[in-house]
Protein backbone atom coordinates (compact mmCIF):
# COMPACT_ATOMS: atom_id res chain seq x y z
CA UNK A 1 43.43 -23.51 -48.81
CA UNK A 2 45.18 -22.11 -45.65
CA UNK A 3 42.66 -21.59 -42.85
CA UNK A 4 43.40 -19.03 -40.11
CA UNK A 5 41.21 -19.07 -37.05
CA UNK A 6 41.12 -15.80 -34.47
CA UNK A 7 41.72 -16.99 -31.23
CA UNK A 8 38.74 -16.52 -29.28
CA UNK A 9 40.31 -14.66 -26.17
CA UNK A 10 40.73 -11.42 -28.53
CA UNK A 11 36.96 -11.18 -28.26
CA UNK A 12 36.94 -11.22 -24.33
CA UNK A 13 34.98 -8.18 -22.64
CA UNK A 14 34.08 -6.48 -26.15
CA UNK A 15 31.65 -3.87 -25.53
CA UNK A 16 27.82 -4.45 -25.86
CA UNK A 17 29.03 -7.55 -27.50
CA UNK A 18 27.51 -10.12 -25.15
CA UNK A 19 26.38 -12.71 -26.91
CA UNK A 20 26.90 -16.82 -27.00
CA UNK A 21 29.08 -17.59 -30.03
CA UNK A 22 27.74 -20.07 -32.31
CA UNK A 23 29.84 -22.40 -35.33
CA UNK A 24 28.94 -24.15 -38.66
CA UNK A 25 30.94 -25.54 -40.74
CA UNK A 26 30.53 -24.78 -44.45
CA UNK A 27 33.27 -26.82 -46.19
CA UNK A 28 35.01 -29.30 -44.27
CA UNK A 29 37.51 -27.20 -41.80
CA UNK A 30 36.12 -23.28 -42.37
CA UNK A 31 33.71 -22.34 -39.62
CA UNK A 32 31.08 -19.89 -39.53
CA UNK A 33 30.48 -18.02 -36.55
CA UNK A 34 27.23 -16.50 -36.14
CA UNK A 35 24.74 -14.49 -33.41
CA UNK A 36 21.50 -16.57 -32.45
CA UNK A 37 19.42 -14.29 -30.36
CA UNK A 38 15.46 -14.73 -29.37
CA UNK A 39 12.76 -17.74 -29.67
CA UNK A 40 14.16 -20.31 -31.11
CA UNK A 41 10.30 -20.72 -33.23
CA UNK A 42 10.09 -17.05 -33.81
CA UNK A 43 10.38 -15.81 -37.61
CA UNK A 44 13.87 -15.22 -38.73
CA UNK A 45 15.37 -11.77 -39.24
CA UNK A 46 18.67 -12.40 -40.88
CA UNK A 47 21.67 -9.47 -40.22
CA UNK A 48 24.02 -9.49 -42.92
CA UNK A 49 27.57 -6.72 -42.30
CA UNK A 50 29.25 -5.86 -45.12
CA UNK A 51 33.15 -4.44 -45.71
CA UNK A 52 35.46 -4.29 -42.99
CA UNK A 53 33.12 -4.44 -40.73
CA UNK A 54 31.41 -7.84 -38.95
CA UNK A 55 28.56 -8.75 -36.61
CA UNK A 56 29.65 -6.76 -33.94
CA UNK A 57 28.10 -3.75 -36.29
CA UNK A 58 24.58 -4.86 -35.31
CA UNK A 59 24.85 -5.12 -31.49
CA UNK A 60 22.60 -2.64 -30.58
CA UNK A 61 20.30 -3.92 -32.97
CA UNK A 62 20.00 -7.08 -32.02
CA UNK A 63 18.87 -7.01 -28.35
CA UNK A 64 16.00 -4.53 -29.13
CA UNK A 65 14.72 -7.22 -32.17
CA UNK A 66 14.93 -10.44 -30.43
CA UNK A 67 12.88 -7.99 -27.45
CA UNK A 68 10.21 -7.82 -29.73
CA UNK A 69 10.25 -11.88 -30.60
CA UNK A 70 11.83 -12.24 -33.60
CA UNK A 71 14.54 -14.83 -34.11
CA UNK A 72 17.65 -12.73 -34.81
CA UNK A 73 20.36 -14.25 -36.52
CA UNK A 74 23.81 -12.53 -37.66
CA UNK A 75 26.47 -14.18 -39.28
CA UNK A 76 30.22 -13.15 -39.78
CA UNK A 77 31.01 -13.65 -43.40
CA UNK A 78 33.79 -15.84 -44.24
CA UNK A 79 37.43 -13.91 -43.25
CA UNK A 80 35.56 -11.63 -41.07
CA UNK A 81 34.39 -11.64 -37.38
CA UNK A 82 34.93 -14.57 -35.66
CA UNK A 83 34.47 -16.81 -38.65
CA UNK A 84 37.84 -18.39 -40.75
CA UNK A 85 39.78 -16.88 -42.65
CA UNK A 86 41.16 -18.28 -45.80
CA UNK A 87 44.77 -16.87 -46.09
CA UNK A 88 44.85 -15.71 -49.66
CA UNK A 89 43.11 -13.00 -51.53
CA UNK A 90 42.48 -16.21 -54.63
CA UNK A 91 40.37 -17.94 -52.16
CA UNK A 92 37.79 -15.36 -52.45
CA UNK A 93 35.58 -14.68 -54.90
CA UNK A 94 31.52 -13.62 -55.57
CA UNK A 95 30.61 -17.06 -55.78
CA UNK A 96 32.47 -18.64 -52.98
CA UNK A 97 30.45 -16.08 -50.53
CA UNK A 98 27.44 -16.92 -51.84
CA UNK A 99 27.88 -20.62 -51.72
CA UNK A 100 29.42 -20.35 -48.05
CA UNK A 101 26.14 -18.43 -47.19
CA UNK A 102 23.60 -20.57 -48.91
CA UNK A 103 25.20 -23.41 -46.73
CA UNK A 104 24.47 -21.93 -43.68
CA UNK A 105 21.02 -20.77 -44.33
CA UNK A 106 20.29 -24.47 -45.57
CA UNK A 107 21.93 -25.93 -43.47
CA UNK A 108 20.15 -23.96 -40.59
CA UNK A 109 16.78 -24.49 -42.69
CA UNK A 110 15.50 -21.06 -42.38
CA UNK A 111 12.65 -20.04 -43.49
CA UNK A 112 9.99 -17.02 -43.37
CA UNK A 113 13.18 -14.74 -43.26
CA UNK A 114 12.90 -10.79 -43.01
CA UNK A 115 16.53 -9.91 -44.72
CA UNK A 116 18.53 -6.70 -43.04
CA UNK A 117 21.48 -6.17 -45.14
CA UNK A 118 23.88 -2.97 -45.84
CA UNK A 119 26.62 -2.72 -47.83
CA UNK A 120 28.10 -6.13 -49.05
CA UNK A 121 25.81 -7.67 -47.10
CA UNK A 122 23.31 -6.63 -49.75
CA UNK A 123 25.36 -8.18 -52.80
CA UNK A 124 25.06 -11.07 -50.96
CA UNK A 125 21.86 -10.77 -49.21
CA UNK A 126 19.96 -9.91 -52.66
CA UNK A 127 21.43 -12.51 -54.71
CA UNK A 128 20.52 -14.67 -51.95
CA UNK A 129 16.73 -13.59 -51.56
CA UNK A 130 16.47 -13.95 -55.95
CA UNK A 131 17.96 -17.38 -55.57
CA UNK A 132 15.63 -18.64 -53.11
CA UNK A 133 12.73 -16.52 -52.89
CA UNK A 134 10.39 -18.64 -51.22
CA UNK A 135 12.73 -18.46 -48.37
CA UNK A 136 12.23 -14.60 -47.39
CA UNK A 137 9.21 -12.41 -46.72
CA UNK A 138 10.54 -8.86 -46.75
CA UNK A 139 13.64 -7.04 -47.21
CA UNK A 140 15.31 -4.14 -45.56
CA UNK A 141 18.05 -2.72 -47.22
CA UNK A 142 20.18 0.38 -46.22
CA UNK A 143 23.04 2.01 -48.02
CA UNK A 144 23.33 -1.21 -50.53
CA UNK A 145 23.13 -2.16 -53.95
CA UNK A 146 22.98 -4.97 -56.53
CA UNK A 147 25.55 -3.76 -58.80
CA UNK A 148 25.72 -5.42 -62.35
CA UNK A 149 29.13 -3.36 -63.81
CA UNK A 150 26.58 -1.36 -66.33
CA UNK A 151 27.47 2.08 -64.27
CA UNK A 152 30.61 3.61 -64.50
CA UNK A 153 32.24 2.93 -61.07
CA UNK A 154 32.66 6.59 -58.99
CA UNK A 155 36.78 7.28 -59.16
CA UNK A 156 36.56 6.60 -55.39
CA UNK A 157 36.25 3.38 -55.91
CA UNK A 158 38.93 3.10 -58.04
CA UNK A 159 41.51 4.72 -55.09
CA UNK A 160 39.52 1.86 -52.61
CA UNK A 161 40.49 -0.18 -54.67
CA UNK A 162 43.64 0.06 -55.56
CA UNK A 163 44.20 1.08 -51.76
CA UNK A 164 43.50 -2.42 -50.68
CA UNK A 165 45.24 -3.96 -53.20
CA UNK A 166 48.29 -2.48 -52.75
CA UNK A 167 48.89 -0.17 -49.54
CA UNK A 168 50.76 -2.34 -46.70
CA UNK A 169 48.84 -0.57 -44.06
CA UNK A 170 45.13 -1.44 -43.95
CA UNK A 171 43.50 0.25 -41.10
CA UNK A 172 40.36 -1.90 -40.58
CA UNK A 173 38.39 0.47 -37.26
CA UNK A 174 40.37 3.19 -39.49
CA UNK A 175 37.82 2.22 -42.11
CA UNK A 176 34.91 1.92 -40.10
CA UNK A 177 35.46 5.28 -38.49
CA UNK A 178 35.49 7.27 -41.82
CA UNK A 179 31.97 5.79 -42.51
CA UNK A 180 30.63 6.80 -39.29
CA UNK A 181 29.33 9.81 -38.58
CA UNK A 182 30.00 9.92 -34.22
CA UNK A 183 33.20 9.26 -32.74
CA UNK A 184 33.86 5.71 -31.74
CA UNK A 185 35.35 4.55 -28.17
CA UNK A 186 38.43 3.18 -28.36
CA UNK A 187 37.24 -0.11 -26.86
CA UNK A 188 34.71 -0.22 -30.00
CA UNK A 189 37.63 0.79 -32.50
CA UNK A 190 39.21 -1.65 -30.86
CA UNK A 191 36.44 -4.35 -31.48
CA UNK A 192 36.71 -4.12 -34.81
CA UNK A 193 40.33 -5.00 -34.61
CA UNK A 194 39.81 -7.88 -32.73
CA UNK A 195 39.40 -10.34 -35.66
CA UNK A 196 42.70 -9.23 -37.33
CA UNK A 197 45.73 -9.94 -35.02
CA UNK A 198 47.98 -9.72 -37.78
CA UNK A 199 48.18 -8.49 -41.58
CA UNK A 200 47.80 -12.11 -42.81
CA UNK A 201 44.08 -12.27 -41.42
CA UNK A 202 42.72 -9.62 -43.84
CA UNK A 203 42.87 -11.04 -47.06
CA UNK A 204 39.01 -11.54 -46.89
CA UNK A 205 38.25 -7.64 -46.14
CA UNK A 206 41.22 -6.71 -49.03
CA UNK A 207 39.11 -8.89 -51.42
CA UNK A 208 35.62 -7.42 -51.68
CA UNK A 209 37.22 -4.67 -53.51
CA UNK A 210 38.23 -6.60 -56.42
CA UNK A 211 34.94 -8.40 -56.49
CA UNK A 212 32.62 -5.86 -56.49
CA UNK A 213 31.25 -5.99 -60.30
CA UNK A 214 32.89 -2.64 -62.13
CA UNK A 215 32.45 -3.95 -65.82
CA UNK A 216 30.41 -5.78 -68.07
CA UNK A 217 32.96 -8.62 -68.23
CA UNK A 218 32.98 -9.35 -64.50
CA UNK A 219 32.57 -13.15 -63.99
CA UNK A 220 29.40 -12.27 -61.08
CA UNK A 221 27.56 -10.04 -63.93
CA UNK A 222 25.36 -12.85 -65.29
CA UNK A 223 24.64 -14.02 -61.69
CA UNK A 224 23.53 -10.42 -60.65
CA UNK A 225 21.47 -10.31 -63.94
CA UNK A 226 19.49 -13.08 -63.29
CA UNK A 227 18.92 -11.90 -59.46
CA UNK A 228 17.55 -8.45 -60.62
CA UNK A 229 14.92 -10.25 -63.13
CA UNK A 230 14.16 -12.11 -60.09
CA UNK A 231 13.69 -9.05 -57.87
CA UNK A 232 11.88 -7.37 -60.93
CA UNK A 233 9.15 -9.85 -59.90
CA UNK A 234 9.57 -9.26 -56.24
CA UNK A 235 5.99 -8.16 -54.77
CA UNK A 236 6.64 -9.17 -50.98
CA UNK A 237 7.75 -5.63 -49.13
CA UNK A 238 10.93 -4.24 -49.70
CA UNK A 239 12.02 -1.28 -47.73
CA UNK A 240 15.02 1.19 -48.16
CA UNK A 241 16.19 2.68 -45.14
CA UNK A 242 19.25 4.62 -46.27
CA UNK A 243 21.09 7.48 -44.41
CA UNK A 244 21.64 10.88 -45.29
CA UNK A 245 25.45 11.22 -45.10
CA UNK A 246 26.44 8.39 -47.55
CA UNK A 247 28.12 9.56 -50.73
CA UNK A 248 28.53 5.84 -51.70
CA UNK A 249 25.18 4.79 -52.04
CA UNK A 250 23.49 8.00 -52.43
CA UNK A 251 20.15 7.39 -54.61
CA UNK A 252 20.57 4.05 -54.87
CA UNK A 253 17.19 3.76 -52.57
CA UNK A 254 15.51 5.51 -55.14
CA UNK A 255 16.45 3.36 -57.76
CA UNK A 256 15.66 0.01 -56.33
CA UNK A 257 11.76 1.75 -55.20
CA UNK A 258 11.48 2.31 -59.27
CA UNK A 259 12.68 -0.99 -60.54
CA UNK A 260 11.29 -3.41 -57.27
CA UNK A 261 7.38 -3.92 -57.10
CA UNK A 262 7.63 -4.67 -53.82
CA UNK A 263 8.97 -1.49 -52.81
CA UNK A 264 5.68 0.55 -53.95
CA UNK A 265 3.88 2.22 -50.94
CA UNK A 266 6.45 0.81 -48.15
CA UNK A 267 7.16 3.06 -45.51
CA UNK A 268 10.86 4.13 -46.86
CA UNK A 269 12.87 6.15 -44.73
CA UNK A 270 15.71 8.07 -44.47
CA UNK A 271 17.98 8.63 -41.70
CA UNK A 272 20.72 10.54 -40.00
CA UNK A 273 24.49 9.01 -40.80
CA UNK A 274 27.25 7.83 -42.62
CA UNK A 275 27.73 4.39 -44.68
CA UNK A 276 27.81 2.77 -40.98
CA UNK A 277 24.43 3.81 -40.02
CA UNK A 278 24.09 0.86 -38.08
CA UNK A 279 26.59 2.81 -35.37
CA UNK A 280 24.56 5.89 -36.25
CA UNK A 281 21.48 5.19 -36.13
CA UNK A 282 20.84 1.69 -34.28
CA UNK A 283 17.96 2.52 -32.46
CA UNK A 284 16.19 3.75 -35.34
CA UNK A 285 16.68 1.33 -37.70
CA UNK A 286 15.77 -1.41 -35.18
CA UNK A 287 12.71 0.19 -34.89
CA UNK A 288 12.26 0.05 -38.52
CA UNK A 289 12.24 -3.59 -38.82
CA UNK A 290 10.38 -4.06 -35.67
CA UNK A 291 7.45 -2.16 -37.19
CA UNK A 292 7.66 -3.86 -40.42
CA UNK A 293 7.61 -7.36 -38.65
CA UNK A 294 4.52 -6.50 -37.16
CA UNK A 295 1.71 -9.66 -37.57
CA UNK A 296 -0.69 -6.78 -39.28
CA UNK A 297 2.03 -6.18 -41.76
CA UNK A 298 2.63 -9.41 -42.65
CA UNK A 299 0.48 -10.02 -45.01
């Protein structure tokens, strides 16, 4: 496997983007960067980004939740961020993320974790809470899913798909943009550039669209089975916060506060944006998880 590392001077001066980098490594020779932010002894509230995006999509989360005194924690999956990047589009795959991740939360030896996840950070992020339940405490979930390849994939996933398959130009703050619903600054379109100084460095975010499950056949089908029988017995709070301007996850919240126990009376909640409502609506959906970190909630 051909490792490419971003060299860390492309992240100099980044906007709102302040924060001490931290590594692990999760096979010999690929590092994970990730944010650390708050008391060291506080309970964990884990940030996971999904596609193209990286941690830089939480920033002005993360001040306002390690304010309150949680731990925050965001990692940059692996090709994305400041993490490695494995050169070729076969060194990804469903299982490989998952593995990379449960590394670094072991490794790390979190525990009492509230999970934040959106997009593929919640086909991680899920799979990961149903593998190791006793780990986590709540979940917050916005504009995600737990696909299993039972539902006809929408024919716009079909074009994404076959876009970043095949099309030579692969516009990652192009992407970003047409989920968000305000204009981004250059300097923040520019941020999400950063991690891709050349073509080579994006096999990672060209990837996920070949591994989201679209079919019953899909090798991560069984695996995502399992999870949902897991989260099927999942009675610890689970809370959608979803947008309003997201045709690709549009009633999925609804869905998951059916088929999740833990979902039943939690203070679900939906707000103004696109797919990216972490750029839309920050403030608000930090003070989402603040409130549902509160000690009188815990329980």
């Amino acid at each position: 496997m051909r490792i490419l590392r971003t060299d860390e001077a492309r992240f100099t001066g980044l906007p709102d983007y302040p924060f001490t980098p931290n590594y692990l490594e999760v096979e010999p020779g690929l590092r994970m960067h990730y944010v650390d932010q708050g008391p060291r002894d506080a309970a964990p509230v884990v940030m996971l980004h999904g596609e193209p995006s990286w941690s830089y999509i939480y920033r002005h989360m993360i001040p306002p939740v390690a304010a309150a005194g949680h731990r925050v924690l965001a990692p940059d999956l692996i090709g994305f961020g400041k993490s490695d990047k494995p050169s070729n589009l076969s060194d990804y795959s469903y299982e490989r993320h998952m593995q990379w991740l449960n590394q670094w939360l072991d490794a790390l030896n979190l525990d009492n974790m509230t999970l934040v996840c959106q997009n593929w950070g919640s086909l991680l992020g899920l799979r990961l809470v149903a593998e190791q339940p006793h780990r986590f405490e709540r979940i917050i979930i916005g504009n995600g899913m737990l696909p299993t390849g039972e539902q006809r994939p929408a024919a716009s996933y079909s074009l994404w798909k076959a876009f970043a398959t095949y099309s030579p130009w692969f516009p990652i703050s192009r992407m970003v943009q047409l989920g968000t619903g305000r204009t981004l600054s250059t300097q923040e379109l520019a941020a999400y550039e950063a991690p891709f100084p050349s073509s080579e460095f994006k096999a990672g975010a060209r990837a996920f669209a070949k591994l989201i499950p679209s079919s019953p056949n899909d090798p991560a089908v069984a695996a995502n089975q399992a999870a949902w029988k897991q989260l099927e017995r999942w009675h610890k709070p689970f809370i959608t916060c979803f947008s309003n301007g997201d045709p690709i996850s549009r009633g999925n919240d609804r869905y998951m506060q059916r088929r999740i126990p833990g979902a039943h009376g939690q203070p679900h909640i939906t707000l103004r944006g696109g797919h990216f409502l972490q750029e839309d609506a920050p403030e608000a959906f930090a003070r989402i998880i603040n409130d549902a970190c509160r000690p009188e909630l815990a329980a």
